[in-house]
Protein backbone atom coordinates (compact mmCIF):
# COMPACT_ATOMS: atom_id res chain seq x y z
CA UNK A 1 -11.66 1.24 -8.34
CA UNK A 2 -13.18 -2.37 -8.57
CA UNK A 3 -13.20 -2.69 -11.99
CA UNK A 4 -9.06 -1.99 -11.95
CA UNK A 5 -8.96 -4.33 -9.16
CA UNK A 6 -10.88 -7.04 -11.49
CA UNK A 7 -8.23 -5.78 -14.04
CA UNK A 8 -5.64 -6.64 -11.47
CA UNK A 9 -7.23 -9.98 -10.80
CA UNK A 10 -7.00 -11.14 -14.39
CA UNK A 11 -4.19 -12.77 -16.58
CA UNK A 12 -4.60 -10.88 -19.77
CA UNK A 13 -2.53 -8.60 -21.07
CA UNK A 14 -2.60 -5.35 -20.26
CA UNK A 15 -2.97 -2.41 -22.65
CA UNK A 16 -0.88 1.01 -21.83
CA UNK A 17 -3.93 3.11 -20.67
CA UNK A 18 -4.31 0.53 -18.26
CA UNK A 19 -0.44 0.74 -17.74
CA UNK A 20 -0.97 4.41 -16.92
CA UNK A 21 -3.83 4.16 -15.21
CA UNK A 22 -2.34 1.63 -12.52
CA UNK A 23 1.13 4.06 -12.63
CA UNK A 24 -1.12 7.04 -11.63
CA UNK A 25 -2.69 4.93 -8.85
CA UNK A 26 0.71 3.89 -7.54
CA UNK A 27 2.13 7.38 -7.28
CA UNK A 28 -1.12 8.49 -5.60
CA UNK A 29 -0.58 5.52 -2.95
CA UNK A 30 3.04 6.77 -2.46
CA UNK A 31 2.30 10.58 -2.21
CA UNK A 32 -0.35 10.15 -0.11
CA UNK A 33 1.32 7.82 2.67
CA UNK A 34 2.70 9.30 5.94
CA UNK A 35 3.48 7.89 9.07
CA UNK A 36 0.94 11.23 10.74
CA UNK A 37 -1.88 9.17 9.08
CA UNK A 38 -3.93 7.25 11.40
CA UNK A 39 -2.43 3.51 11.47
CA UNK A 40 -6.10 1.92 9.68
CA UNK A 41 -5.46 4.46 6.90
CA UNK A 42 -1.83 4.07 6.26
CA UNK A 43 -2.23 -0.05 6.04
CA UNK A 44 -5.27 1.02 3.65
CA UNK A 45 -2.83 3.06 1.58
CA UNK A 46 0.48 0.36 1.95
CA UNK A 47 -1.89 -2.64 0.71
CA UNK A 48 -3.06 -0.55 -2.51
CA UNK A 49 0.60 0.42 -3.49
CA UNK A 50 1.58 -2.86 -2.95
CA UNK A 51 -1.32 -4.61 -5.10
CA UNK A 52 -0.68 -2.36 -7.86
CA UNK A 53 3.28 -2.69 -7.24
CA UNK A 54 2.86 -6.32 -7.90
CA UNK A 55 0.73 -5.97 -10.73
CA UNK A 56 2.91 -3.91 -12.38
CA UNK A 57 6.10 -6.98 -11.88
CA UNK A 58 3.63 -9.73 -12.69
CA UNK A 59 2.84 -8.06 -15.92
CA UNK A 60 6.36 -7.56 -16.61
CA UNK A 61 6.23 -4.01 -16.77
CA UNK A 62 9.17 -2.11 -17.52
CA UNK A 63 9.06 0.93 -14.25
CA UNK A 64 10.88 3.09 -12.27
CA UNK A 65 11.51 5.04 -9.71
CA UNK A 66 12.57 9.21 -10.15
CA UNK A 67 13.96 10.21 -7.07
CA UNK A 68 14.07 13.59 -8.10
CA UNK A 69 10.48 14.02 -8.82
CA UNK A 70 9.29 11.30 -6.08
CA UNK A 71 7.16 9.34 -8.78
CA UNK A 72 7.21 5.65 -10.71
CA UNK A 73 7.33 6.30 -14.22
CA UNK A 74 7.07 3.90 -17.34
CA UNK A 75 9.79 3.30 -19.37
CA UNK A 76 9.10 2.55 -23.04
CA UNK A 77 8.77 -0.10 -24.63
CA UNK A 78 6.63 -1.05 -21.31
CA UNK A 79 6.30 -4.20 -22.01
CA UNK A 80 9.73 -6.49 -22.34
CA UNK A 81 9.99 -7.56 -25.43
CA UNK A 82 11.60 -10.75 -24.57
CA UNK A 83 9.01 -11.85 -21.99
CA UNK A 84 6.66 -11.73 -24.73
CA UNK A 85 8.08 -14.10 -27.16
């Protein structure tokens, strides 16, 4: 996990396994969140959705949201191609 978190921390640009990778971490933040958890461990889980959350907008990531299946997915091209002119 520190070496996404350095991934995080840095201004490149990211490639889509690292896309994936910090999609995958997201949805395990947000499946794995409820309010039975002990409050140390839910503010554990809320600060590591909303790092990679962030992430995700800084890098201009195009994401969503399925309701249906309870998940962030990417949407493709994931990377705006007019924020990368």
């Amino acid at each position: 996990m520190s070496a996404l978190n350095e991934k995080i921390a840095t201004a490149q640009a990211p490639t889509i396994p690292e896309i994936l990778m910090v999609i995958r971490e997201l949805n395990q933040a947000h499946q794995a969140y409820a309010l039975t958890l002990p409050a140390e461990l839910r503010l554990q889980i809320a600060r590591q959705f909303h790092t990679h959350y962030l992430w995700l907008l800084r890098q201009r990531v195009n994401f969503g949201f399925d309701r249906a299946q309870q998940g962030y997915f990417l949407y493709l091209p994931a990377i705006k191609q007019e924020d990368n002119l």
